[in-house]
PDB file of N, CA and C in Angstrom:
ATOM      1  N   UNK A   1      60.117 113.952 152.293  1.00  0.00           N
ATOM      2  CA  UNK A   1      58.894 113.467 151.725  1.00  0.00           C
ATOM      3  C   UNK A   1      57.711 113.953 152.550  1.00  0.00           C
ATOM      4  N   UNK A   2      56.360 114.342 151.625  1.00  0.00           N
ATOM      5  CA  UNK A   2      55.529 115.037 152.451  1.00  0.00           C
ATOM      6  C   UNK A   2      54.583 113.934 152.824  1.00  0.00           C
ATOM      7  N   UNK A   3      53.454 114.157 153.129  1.00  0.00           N
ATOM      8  CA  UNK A   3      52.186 113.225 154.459  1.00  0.00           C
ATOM      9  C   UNK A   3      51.766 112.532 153.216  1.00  0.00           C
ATOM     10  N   UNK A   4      51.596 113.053 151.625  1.00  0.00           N
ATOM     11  CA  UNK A   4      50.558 113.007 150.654  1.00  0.00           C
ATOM     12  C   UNK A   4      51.374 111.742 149.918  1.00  0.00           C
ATOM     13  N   UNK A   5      52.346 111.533 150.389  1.00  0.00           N
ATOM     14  CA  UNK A   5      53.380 110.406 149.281  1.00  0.00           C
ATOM     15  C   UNK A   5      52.816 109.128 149.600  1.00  0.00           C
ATOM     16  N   UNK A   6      52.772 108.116 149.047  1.00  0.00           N
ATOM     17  CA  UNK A   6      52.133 106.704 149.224  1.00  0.00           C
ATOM     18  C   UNK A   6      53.703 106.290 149.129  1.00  0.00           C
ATOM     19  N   UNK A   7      53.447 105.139 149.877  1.00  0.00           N
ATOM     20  CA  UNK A   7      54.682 103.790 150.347  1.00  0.00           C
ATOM     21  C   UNK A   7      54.745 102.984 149.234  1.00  0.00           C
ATOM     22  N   UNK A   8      55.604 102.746 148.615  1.00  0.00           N
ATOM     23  CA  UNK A   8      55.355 101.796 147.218  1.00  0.00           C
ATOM     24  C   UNK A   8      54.225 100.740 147.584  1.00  0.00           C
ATOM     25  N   UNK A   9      54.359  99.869 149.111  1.00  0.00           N
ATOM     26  CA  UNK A   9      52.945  98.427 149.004  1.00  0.00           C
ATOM     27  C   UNK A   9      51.880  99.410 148.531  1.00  0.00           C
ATOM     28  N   UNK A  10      51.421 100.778 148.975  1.00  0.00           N
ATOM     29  CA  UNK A  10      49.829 100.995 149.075  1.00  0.00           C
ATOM     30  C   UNK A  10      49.842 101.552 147.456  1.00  0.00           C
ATOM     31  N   UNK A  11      50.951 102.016 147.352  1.00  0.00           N
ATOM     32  CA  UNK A  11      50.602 102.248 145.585  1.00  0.00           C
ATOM     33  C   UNK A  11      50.673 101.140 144.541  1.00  0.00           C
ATOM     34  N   UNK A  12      51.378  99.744 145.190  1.00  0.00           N
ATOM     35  CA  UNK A  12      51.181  98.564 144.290  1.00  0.00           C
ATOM     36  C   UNK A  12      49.670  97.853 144.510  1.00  0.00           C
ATOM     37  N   UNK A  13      49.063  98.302 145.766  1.00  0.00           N
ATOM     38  CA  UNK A  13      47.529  98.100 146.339  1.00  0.00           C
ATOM     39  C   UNK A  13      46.328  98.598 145.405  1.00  0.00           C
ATOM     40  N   UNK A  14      46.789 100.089 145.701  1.00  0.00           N
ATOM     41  CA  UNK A  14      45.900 100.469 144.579  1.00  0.00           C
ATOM     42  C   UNK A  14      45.656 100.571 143.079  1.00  0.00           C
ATOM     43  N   UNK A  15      47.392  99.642 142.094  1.00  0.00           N
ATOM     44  CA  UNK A  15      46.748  99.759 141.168  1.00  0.00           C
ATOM     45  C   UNK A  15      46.475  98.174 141.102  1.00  0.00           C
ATOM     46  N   UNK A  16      46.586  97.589 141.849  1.00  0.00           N
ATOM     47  CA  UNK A  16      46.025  95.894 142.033  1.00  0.00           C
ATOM     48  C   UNK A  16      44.772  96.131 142.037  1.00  0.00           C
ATOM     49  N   UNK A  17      43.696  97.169 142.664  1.00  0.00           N
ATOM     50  CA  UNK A  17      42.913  96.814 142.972  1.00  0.00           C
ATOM     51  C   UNK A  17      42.011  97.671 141.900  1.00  0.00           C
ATOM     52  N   UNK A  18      42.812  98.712 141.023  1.00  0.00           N
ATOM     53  CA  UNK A  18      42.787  99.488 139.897  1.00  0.00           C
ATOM     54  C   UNK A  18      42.230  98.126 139.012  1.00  0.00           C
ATOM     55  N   UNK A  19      43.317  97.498 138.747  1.00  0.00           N
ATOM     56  CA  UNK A  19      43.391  96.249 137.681  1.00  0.00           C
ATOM     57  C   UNK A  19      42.013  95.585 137.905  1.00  0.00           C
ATOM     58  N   UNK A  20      42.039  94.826 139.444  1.00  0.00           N
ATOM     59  CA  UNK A  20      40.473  94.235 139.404  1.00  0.00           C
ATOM     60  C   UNK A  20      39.342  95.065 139.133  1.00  0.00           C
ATOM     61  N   UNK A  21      39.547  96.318 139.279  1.00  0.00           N
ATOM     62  CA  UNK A  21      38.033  96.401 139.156  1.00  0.00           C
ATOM     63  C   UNK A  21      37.559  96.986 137.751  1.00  0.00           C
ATOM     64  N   UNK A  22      38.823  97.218 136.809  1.00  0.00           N
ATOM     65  CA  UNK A  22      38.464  97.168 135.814  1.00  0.00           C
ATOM     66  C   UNK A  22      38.201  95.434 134.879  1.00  0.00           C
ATOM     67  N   UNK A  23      38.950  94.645 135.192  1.00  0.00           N
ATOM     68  CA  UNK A  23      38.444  92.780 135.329  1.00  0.00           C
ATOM     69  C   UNK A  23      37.219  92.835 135.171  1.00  0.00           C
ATOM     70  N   UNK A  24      36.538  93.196 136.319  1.00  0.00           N
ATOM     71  CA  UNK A  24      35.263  92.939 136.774  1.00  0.00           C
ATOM     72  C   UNK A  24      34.452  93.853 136.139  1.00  0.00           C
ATOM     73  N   UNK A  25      34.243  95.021 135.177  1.00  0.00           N
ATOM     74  CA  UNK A  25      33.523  95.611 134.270  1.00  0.00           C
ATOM     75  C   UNK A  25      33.554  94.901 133.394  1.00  0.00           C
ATOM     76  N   UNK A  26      35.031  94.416 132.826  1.00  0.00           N
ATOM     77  CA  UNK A  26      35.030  94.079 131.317  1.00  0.00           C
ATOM     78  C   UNK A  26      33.841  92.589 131.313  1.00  0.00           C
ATOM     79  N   UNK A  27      34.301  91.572 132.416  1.00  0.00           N
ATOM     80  CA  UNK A  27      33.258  90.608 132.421  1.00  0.00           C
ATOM     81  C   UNK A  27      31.673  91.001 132.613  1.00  0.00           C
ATOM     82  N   UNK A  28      31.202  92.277 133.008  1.00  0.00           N
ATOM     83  CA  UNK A  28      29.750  92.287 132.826  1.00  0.00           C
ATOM     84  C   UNK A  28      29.593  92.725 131.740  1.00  0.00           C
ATOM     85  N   UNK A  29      30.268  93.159 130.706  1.00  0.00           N
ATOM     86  CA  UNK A  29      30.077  93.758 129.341  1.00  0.00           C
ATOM     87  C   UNK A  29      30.020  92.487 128.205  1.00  0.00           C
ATOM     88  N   UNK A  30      30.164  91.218 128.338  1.00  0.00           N
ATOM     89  CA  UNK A  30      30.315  90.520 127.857  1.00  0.00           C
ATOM     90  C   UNK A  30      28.473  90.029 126.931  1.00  0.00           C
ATOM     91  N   UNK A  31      28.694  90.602 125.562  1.00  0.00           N
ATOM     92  CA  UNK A  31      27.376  89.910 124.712  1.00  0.00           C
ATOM     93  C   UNK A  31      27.670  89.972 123.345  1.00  0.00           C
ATOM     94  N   UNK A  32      26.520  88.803 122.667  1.00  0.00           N
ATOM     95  CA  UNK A  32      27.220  88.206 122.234  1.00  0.00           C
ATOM     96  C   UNK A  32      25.987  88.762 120.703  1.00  0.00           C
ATOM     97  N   UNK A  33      25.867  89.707 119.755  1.00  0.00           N
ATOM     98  CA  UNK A  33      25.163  90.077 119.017  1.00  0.00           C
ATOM     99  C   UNK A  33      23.848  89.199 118.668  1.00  0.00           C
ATOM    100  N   UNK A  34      22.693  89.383 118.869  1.00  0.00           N
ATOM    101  CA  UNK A  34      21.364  88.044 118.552  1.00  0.00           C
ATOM    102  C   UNK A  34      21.050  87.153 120.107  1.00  0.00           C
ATOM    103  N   UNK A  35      21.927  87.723 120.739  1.00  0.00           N
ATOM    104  CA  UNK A  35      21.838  86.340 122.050  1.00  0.00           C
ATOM    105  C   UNK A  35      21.549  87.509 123.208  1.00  0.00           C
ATOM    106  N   UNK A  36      20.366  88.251 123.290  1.00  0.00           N
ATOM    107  CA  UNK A  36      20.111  88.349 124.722  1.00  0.00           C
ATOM    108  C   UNK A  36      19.676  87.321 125.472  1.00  0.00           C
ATOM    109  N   UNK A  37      20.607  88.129 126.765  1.00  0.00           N
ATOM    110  CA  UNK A  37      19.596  87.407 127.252  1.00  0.00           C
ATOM    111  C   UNK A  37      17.908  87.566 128.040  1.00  0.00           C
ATOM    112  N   UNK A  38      17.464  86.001 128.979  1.00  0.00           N
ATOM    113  CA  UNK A  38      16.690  85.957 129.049  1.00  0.00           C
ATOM    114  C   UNK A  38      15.741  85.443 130.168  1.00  0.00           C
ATOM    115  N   UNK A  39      15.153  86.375 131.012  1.00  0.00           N
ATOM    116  CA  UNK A  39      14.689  85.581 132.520  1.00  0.00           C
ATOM    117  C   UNK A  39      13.503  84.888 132.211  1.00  0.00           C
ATOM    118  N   UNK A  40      13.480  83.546 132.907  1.00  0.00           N
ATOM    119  CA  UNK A  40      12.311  83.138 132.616  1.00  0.00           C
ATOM    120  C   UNK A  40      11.582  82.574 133.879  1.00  0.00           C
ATOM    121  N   UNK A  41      10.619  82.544 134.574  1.00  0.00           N
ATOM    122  CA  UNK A  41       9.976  82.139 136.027  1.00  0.00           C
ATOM    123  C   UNK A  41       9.178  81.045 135.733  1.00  0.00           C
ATOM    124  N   UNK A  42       8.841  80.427 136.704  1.00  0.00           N
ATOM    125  CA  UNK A  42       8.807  78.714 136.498  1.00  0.00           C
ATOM    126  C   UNK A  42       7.173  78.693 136.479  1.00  0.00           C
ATOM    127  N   UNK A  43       7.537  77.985 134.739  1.00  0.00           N
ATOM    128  CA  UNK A  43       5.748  77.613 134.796  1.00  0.00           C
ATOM    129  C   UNK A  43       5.736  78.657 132.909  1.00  0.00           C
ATOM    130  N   UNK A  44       6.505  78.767 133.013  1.00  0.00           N
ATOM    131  CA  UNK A  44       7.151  79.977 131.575  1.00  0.00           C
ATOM    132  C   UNK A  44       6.931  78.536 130.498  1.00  0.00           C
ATOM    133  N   UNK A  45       6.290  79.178 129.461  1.00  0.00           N
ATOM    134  CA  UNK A  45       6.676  78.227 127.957  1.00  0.00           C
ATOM    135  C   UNK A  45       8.095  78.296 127.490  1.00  0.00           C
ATOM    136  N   UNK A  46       8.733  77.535 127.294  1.00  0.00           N
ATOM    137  CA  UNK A  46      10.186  77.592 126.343  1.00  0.00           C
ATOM    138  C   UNK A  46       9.909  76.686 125.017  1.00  0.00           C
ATOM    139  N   UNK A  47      10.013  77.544 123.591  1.00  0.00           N
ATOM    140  CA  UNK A  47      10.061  76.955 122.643  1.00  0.00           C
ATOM    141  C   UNK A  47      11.564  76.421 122.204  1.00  0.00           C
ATOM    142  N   UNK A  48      11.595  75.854 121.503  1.00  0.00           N
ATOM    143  CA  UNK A  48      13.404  75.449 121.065  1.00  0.00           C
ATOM    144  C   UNK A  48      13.429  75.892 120.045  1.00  0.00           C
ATOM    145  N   UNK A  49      14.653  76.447 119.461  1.00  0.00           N
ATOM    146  CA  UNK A  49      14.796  76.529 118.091  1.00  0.00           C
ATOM    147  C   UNK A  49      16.032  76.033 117.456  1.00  0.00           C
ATOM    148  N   UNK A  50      16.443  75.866 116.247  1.00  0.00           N
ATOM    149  CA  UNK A  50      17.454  74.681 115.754  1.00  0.00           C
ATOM    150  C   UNK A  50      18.186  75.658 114.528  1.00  0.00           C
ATOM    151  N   UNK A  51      19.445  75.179 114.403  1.00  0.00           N
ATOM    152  CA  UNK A  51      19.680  76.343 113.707  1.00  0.00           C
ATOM    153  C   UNK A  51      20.098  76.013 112.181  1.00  0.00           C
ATOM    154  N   UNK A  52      21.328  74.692 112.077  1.00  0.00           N
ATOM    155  CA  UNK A  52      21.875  74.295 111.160  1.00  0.00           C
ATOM    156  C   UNK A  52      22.726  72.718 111.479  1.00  0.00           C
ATOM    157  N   UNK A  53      22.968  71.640 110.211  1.00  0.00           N
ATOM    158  CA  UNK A  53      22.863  70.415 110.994  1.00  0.00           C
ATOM    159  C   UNK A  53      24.205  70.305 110.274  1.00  0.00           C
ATOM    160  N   UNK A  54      25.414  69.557 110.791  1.00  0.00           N
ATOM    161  CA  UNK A  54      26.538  69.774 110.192  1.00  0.00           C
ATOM    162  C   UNK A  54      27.118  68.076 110.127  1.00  0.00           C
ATOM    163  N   UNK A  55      28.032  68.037 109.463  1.00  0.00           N
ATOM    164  CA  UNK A  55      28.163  66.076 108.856  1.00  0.00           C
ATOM    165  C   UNK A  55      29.859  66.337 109.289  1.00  0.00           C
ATOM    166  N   UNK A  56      30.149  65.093 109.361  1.00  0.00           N
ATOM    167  CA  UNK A  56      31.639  64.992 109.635  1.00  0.00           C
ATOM    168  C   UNK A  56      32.257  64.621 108.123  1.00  0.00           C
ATOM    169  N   UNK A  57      31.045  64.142 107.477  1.00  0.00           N
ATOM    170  CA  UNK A  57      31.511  64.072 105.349  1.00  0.00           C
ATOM    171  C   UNK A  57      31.868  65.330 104.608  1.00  0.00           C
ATOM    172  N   UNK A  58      30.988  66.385 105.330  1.00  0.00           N
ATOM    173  CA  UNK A  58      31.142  67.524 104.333  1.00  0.00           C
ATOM    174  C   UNK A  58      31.505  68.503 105.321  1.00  0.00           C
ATOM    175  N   UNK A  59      32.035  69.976 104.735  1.00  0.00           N
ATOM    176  CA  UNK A  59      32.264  70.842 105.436  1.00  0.00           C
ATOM    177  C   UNK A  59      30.855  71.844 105.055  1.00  0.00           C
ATOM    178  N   UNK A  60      29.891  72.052 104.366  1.00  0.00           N
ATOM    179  CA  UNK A  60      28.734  72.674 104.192  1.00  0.00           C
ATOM    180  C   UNK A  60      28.001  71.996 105.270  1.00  0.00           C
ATOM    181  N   UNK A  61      26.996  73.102 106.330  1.00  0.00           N
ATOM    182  CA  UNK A  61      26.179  72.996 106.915  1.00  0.00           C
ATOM    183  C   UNK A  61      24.995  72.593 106.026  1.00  0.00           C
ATOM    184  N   UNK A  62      23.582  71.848 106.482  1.00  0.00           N
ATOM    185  CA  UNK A  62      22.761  71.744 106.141  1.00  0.00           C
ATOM    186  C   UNK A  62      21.412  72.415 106.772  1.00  0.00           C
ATOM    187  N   UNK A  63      20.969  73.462 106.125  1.00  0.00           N
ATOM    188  CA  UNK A  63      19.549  73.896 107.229  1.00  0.00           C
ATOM    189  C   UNK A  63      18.618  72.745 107.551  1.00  0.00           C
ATOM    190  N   UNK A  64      18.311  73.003 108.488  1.00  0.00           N
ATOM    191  CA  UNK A  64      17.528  72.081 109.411  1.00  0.00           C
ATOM    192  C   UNK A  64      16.223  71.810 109.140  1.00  0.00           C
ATOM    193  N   UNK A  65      15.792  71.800 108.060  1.00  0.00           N
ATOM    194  CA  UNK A  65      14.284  71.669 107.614  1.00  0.00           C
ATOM    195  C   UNK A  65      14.620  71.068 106.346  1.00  0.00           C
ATOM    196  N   UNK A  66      15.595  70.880 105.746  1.00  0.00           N
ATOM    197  CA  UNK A  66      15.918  70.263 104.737  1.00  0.00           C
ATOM    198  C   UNK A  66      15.985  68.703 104.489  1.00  0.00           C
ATOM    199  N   UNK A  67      16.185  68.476 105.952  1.00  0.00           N
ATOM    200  CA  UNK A  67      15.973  66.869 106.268  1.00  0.00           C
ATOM    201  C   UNK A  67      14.271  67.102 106.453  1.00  0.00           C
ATOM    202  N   UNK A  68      13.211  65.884 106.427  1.00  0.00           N
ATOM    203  CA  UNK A  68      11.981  65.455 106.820  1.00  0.00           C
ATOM    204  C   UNK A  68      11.480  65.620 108.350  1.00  0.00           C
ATOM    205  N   UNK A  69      12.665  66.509 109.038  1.00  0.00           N
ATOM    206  CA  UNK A  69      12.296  66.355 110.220  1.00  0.00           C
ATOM    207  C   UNK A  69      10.439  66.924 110.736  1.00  0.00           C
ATOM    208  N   UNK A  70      10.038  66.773 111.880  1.00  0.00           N
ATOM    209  CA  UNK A  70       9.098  66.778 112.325  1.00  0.00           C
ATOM    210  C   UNK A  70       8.653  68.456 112.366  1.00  0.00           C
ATOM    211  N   UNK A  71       7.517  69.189 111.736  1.00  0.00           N
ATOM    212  CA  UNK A  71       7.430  70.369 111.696  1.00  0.00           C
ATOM    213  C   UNK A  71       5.830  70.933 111.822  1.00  0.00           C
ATOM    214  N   UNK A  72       5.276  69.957 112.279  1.00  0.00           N
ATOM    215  CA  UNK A  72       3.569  70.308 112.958  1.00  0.00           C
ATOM    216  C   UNK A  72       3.482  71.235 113.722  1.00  0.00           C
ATOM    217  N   UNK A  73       2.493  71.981 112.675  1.00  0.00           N
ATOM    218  CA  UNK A  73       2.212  73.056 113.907  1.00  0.00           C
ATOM    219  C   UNK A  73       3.608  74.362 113.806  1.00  0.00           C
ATOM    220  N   UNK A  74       4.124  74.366 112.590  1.00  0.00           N
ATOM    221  CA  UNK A  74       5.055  75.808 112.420  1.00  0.00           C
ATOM    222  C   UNK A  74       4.860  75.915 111.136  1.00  0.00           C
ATOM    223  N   UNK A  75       4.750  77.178 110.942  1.00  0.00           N
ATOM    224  CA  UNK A  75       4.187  77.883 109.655  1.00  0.00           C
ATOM    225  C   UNK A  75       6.215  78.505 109.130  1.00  0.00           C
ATOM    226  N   UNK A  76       6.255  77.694 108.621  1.00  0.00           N
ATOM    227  CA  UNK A  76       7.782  77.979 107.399  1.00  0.00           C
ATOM    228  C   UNK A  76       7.381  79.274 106.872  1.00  0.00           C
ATOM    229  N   UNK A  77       6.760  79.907 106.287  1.00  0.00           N
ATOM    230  CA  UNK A  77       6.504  81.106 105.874  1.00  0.00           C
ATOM    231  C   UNK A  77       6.518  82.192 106.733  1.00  0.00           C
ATOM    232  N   UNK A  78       6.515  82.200 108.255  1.00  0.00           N
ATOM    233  CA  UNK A  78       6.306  83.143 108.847  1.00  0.00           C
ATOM    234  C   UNK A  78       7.123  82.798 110.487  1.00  0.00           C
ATOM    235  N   UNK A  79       8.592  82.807 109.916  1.00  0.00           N
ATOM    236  CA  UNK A  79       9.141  82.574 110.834  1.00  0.00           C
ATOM    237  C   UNK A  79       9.877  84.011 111.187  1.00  0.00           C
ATOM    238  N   UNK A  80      10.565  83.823 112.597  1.00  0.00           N
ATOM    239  CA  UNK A  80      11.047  85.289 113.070  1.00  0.00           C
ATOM    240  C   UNK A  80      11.910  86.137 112.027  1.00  0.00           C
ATOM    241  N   UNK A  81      12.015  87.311 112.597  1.00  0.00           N
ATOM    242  CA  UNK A  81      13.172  88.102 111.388  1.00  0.00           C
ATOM    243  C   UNK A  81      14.433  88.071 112.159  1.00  0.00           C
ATOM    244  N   UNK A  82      15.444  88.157 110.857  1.00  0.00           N
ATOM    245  CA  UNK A  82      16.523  88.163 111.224  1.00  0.00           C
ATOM    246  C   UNK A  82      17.237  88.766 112.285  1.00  0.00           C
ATOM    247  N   UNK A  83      17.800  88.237 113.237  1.00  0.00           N
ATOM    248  CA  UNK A  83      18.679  88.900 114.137  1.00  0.00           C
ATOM    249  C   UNK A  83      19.838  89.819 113.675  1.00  0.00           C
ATOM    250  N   UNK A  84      20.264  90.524 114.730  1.00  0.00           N
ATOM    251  CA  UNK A  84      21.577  90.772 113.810  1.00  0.00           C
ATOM    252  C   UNK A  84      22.787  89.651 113.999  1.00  0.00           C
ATOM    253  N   UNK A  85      22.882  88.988 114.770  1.00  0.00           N
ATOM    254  CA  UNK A  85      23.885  87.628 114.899  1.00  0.00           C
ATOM    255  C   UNK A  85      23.779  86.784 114.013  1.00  0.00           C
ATOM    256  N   UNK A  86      22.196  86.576 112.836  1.00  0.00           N
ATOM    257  CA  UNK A  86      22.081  86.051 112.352  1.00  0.00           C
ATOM    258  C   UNK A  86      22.792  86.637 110.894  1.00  0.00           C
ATOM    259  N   UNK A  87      22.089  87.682 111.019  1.00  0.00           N
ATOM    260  CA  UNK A  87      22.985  88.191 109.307  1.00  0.00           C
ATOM    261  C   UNK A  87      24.357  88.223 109.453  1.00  0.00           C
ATOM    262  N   UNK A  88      25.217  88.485 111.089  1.00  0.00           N
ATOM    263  CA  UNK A  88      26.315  88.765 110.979  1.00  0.00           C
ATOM    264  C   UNK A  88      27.304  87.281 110.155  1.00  0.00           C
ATOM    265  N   UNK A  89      26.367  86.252 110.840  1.00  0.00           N
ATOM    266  CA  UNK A  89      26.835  84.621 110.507  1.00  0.00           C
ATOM    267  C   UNK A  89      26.818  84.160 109.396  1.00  0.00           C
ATOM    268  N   UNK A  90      25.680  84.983 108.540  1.00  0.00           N
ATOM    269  CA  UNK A  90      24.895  84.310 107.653  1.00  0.00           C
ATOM    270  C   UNK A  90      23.936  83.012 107.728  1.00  0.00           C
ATOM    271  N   UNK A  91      23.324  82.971 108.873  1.00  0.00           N
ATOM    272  CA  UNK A  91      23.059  81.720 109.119  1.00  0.00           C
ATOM    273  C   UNK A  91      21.254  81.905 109.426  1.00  0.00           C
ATOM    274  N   UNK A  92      20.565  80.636 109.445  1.00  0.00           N
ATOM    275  CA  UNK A  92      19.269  81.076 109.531  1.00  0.00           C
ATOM    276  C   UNK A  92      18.851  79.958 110.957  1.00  0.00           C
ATOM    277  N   UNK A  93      17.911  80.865 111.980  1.00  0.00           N
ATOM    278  CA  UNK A  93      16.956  80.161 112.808  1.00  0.00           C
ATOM    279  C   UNK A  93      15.982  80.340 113.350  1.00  0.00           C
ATOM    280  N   UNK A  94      15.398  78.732 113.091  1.00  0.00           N
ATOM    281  CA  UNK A  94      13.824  78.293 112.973  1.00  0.00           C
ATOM    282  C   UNK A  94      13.523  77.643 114.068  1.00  0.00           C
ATOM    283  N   UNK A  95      12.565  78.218 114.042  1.00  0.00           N
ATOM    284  CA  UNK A  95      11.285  77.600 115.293  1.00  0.00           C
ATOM    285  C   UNK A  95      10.905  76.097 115.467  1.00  0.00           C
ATOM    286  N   UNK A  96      10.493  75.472 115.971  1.00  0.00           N
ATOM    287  CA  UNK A  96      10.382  73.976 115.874  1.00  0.00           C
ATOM    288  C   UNK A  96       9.142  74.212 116.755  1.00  0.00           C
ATOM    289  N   UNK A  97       8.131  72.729 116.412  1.00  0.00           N
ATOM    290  CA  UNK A  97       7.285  72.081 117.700  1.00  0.00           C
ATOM    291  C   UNK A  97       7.533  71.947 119.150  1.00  0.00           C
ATOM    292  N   UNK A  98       8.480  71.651 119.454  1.00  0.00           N
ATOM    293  CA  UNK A  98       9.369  71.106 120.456  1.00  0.00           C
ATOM    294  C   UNK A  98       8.923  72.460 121.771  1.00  0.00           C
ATOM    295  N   UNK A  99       7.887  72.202 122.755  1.00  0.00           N
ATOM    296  CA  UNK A  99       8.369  72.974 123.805  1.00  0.00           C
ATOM    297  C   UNK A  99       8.117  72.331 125.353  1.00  0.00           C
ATOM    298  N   UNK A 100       9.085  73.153 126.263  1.00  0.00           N
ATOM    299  CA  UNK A 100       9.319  72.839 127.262  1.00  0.00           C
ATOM    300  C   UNK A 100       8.366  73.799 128.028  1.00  0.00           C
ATOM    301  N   UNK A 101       8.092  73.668 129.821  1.00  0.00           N
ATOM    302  CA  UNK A 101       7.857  74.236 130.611  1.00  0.00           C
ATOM    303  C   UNK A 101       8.823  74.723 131.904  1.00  0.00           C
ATOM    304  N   UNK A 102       9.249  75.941 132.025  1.00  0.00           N
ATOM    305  CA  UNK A 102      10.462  75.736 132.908  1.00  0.00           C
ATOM    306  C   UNK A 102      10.098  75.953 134.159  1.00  0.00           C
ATOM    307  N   UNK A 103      11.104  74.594 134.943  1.00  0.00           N
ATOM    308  CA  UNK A 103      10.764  74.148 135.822  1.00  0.00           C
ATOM    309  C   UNK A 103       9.981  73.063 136.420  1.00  0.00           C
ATOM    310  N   UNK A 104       9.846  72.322 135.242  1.00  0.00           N
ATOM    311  CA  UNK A 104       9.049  71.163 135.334  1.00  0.00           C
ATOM    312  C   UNK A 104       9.250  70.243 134.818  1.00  0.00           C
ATOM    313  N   UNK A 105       9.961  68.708 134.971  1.00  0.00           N
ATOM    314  CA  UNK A 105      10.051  67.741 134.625  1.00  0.00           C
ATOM    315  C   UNK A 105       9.308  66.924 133.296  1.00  0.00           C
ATOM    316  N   UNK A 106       9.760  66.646 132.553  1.00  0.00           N
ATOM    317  CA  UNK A 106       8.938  65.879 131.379  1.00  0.00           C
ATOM    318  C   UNK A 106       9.967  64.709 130.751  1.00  0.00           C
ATOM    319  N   UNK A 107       8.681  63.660 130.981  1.00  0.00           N
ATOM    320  CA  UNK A 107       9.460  62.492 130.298  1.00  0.00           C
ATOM    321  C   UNK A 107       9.491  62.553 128.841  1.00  0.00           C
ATOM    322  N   UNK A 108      10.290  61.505 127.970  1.00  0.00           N
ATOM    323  CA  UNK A 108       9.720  61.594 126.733  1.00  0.00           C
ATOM    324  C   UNK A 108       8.613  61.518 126.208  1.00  0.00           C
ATOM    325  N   UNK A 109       7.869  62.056 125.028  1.00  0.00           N
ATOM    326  CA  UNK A 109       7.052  62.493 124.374  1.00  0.00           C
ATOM    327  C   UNK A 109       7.138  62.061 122.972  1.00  0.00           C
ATOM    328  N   UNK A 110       6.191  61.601 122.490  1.00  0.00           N
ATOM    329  CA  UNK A 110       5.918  61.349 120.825  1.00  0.00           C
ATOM    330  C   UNK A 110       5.486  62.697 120.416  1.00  0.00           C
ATOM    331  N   UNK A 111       6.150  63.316 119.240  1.00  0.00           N
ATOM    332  CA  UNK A 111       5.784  64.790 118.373  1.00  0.00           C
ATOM    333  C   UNK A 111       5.266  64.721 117.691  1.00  0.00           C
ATOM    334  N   UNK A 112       5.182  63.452 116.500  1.00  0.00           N
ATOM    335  CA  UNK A 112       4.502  62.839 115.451  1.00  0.00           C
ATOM    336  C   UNK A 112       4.964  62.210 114.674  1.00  0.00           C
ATOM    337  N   UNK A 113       4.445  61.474 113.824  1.00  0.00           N
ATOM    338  CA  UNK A 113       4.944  60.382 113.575  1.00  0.00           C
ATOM    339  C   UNK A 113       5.164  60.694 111.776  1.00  0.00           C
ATOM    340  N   UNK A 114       6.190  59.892 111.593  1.00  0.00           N
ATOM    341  CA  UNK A 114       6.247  60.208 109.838  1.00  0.00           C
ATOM    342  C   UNK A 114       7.087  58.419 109.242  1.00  0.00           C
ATOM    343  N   UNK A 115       6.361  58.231 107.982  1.00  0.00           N
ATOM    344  CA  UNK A 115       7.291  57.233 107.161  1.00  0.00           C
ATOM    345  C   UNK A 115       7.739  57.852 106.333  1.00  0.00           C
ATOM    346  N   UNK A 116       9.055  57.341 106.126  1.00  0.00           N
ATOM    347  CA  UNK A 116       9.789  57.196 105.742  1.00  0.00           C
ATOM    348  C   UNK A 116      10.777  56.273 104.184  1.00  0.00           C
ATOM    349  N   UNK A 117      10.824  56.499 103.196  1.00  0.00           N
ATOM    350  CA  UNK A 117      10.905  55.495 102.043  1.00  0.00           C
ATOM    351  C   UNK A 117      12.425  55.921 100.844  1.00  0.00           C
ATOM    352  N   UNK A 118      13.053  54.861 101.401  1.00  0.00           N
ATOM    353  CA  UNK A 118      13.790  54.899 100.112  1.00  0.00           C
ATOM    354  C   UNK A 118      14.114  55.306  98.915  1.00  0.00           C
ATOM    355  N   UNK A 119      14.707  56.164  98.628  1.00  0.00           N
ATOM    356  CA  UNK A 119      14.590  56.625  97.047  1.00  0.00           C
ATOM    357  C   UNK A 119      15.695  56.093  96.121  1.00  0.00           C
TER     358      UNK A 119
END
């Protein structure tokens, strides 16, 4: 046997370490179509957005504006365009009132107020 031959441990070494470091590519490749991501530094606006509201009665989702919920201050007509995660789903999402500051504490908040009546 010549100088150039590996010892079976260092050739079970290197494809061990073959294996991890292909591991460790496949996990940074990981995304998810519509979902970049996103850095944000403190003191940043974060809006929320809501997507679809689902019942333990039915198996149909309900879009989220279909209930009376609270919607001051968002223009329904001129909401974002479709992602591609979104067409891939078929699913639609909307913008809401609702925003945060990141990095900064907030207690609860009144959004606005609505009645409500029986039909």
């Amino acid at each position: 046997m010549g100088a150039h031959t590996l010892s079976m441990g260092n050739s079970a070494r290197y494809a061990l370490a073959l294996v991890l470091l292909g591991a460790a590519q496949l996990s940074l490749g990981f995304y998810l179509p519509g979902v970049a991501p996103t850095d944000y530094k403190a003191g940043d606006q974060l809006r929320a957005k809501v997507e679809a509201l689902t019942s333990v009665r039915t198996q149909l989702p309900y879009e989220y504006y279909v209930l009376p919920f609270c919607r001051d201050g968002i223009d329904m007509s001129n909401q974002e365009a479709l992602n591609l995660g979104e067409v891939l789903r078929g699913s639609r999402i909307y913008n809401t009132p609702y925003t945060m500051t990141m990095g900064m504490n907030q207690n609860c908040k009144i959004l606005c107020h609505k009645e409500y009546t029986q039909v």
